[in-house]
C-alpha atoms as a PDB file:
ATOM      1  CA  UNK A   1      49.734 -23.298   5.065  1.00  0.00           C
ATOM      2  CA  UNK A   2      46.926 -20.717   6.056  1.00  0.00           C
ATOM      3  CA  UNK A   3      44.088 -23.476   6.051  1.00  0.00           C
ATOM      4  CA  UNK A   4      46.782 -25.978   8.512  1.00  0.00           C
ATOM      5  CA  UNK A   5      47.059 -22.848  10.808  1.00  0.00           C
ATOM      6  CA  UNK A   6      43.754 -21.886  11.019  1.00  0.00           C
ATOM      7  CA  UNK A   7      42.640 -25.550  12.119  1.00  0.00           C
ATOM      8  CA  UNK A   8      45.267 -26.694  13.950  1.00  0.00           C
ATOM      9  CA  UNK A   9      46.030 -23.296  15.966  1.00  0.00           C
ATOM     10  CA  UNK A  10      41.810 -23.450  16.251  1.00  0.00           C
ATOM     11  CA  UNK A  11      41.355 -20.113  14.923  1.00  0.00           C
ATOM     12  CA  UNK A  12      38.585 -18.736  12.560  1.00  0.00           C
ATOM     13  CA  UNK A  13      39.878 -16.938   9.798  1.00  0.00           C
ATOM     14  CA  UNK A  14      38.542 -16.031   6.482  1.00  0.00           C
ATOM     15  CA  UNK A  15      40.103 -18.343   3.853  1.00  0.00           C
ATOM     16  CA  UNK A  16      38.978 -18.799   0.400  1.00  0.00           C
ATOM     17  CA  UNK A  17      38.553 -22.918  -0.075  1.00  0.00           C
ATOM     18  CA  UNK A  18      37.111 -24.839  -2.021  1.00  0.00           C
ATOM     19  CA  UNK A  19      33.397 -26.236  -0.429  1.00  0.00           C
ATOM     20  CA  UNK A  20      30.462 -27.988  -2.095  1.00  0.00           C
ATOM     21  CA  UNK A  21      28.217 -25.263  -3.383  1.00  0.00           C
ATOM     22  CA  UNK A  22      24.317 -25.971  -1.926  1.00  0.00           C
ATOM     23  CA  UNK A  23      22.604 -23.212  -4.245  1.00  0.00           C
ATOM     24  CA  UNK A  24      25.013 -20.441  -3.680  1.00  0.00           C
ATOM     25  CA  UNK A  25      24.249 -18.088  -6.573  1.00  0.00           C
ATOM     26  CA  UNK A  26      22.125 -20.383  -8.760  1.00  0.00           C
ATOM     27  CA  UNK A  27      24.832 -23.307  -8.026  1.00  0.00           C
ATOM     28  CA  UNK A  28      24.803 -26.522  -6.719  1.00  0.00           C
ATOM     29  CA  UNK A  29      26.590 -29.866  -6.297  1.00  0.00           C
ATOM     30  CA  UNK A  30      30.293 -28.921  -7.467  1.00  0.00           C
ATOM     31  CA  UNK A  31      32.638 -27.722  -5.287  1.00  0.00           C
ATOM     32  CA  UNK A  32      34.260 -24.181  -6.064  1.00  0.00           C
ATOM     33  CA  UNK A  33      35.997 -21.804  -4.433  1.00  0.00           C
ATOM     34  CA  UNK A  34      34.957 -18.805  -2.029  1.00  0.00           C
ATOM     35  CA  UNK A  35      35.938 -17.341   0.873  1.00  0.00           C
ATOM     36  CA  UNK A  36      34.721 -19.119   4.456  1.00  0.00           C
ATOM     37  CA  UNK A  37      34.683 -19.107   7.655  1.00  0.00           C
ATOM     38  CA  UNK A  38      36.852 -21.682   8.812  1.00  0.00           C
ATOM     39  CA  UNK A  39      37.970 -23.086  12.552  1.00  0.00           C
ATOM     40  CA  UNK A  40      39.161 -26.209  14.092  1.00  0.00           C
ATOM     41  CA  UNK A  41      35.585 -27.654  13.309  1.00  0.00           C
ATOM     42  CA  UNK A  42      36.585 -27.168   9.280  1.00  0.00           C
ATOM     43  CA  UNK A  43      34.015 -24.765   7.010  1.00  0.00           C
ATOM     44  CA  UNK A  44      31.469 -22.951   9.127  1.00  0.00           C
ATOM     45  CA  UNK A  45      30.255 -20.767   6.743  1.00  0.00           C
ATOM     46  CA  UNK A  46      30.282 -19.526   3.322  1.00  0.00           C
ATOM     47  CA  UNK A  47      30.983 -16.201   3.085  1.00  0.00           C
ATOM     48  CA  UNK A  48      28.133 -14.530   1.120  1.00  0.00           C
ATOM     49  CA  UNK A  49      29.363 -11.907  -1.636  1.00  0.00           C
ATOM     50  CA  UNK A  50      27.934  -9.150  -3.300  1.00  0.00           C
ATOM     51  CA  UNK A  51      27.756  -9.737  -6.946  1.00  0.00           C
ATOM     52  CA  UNK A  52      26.634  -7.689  -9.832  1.00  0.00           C
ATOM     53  CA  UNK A  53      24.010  -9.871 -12.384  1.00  0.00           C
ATOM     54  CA  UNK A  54      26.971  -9.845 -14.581  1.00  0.00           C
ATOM     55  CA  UNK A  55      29.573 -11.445 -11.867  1.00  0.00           C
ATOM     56  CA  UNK A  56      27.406 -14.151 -11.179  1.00  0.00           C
ATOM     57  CA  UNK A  57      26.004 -15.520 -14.859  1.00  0.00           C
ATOM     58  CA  UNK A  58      29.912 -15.883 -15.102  1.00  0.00           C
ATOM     59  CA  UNK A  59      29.980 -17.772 -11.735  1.00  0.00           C
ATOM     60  CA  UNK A  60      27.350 -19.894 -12.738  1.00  0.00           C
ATOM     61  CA  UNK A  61      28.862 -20.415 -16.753  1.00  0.00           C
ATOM     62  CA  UNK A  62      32.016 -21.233 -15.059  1.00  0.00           C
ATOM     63  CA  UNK A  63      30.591 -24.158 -12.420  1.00  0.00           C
ATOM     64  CA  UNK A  64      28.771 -25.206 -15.386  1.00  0.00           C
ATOM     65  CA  UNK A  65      31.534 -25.668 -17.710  1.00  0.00           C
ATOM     66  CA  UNK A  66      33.462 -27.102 -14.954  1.00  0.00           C
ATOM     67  CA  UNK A  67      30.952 -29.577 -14.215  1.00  0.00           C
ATOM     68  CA  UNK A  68      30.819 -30.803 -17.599  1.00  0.00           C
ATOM     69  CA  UNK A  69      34.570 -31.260 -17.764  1.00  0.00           C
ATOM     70  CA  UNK A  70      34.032 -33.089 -14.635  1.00  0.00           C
ATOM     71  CA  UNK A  71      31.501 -35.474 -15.934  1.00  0.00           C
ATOM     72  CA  UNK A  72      32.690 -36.000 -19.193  1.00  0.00           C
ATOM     73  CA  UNK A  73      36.255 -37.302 -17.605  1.00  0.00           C
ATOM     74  CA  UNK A  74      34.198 -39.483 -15.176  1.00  0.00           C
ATOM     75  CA  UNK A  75      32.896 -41.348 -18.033  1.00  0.00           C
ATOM     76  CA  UNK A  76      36.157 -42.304 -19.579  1.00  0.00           C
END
């Protein structure tokens, strides 16, 4: 209901959704969740966290595993 509010009330909020990742923390095209900015216009920016070394080889093993999940149901 947050993410309805936010756009159709046009305020910016901070809502974690889930956006295509463009090389956020070593990933790329899969979309997972972090928190954004997001408005009437939909996600205006990507919030950026701080992350210990540890934090984000997990971030990355997870979009990894979930991209293989992802392509290995595609090809069914």
């Amino acid at each position: 209901m947050a993410v309805v509010e936010t756009v159709l009330g046009n305020h910016q909020s901070v809502i974690t959704v889930s956006t295509l990742k463009t090389r956020q923390y070593g990933v790329q095209n899969i979309c997972l969740s972090l928190p954004c900015v997001v408005s009437i216009n939909g996600v205006e920016e990507i919030l950026t966290l701080t992350m210990s070394a540890e934090e984000k080889r997990g971030f990355r093993s997870s979009a990894a595993k979930l991209k293989t999940m992802l392509e290995s149901l595609s090809q069914r």
